[in-house]
Protein backbone atom coordinates (compact mmCIF):
# COMPACT_ATOMS: atom_id res chain seq x y z
CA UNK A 1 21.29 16.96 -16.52
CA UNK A 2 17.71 18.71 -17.01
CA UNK A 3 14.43 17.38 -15.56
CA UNK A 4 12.75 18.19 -18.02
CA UNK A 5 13.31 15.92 -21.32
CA UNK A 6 10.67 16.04 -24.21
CA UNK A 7 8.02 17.66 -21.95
CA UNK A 8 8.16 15.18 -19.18
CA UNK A 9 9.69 15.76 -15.73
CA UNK A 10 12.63 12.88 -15.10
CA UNK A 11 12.93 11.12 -11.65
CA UNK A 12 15.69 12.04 -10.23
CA UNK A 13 17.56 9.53 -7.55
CA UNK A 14 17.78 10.70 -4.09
CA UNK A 15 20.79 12.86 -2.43
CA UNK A 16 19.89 10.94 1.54
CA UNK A 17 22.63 8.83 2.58
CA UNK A 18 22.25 5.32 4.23
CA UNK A 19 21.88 6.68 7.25
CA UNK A 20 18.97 9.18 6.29
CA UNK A 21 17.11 6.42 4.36
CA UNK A 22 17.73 3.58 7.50
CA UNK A 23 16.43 6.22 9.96
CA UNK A 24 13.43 7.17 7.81
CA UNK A 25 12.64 3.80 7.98
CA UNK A 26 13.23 3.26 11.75
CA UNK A 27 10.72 6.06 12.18
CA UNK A 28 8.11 4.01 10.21
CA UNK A 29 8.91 0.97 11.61
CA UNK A 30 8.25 1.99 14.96
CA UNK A 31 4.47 3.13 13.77
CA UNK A 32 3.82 -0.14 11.89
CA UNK A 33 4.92 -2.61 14.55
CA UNK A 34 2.13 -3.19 16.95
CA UNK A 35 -0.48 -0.75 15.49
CA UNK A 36 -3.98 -1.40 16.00
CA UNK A 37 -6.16 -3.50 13.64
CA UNK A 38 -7.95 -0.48 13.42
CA UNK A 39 -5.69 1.74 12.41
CA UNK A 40 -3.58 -0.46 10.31
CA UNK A 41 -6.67 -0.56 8.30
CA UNK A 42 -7.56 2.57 7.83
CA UNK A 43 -6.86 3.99 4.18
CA UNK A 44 -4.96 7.02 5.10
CA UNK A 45 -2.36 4.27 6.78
CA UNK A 46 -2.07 2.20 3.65
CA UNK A 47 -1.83 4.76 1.50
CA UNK A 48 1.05 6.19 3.64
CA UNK A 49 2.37 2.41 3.82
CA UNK A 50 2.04 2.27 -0.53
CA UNK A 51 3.99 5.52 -0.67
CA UNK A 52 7.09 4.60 1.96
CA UNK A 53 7.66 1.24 -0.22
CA UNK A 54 6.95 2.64 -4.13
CA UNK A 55 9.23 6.22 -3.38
CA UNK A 56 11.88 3.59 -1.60
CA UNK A 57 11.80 1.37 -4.15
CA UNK A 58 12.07 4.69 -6.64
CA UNK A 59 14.83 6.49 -4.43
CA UNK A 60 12.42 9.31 -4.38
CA UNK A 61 13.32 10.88 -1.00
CA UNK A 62 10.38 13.50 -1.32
CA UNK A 63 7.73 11.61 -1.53
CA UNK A 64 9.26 9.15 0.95
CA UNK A 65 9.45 12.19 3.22
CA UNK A 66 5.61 13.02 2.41
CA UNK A 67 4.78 9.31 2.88
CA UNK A 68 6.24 9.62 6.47
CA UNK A 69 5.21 12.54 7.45
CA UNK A 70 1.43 11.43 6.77
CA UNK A 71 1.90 7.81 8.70
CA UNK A 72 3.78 9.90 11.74
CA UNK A 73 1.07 12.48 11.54
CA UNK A 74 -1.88 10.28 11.28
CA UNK A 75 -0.36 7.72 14.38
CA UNK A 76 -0.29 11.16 16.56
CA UNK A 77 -3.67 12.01 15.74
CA UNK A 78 -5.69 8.99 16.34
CA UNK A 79 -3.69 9.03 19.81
CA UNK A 80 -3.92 12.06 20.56
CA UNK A 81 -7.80 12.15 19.59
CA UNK A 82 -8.28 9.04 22.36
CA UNK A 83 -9.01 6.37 19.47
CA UNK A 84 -6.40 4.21 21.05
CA UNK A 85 -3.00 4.33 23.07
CA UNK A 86 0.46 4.93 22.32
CA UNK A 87 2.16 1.78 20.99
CA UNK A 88 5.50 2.88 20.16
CA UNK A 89 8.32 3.87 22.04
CA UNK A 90 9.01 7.28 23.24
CA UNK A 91 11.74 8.80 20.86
């Protein structure tokens, strides 16, 4: 089947297995469990948050991919920048 249909691109469902969506999650998880106050409510973190559940919800493994890779990105930074410590496990 085409994306494209009348001039508008079509969601297409995901091609991740279980396994590939439950670790994605995991991954999350682990950054959302005991962050700070601080950084829970920073924008960039509930943005990332918004875009985990709506691609989920969507089966859109891209953007669930992009909304990962910004909360696992942005967790590293503020750590790594001495805003706070590390609160999840080593992987």
């Amino acid at each position: 089947m085409s994306k494209w249909r009348r001039g508008r691109i079509l969601k297409q469902r995901s091609s991740w297995t279980v396994a590939e969506w439950k670790r994605g999650w995991e991954l999350a998880l682990m950054r959302i469990d005991g962050s700070p106050v601080m950084v829970g409510q920073q924008p960039i973190f509930c943005r990332a948050l918004a875009l985990l559940d709506d691609s989920f919800a969507a089966g859109n493994s891209s953007e669930f991919e992009r909304g990962l890779v910004t909360l696992l990105d942005y967790c590293a930074g503020v750590v790594n920048r001495g805003v706070c410590k590390q609160w999840w496990p080593d992987e």
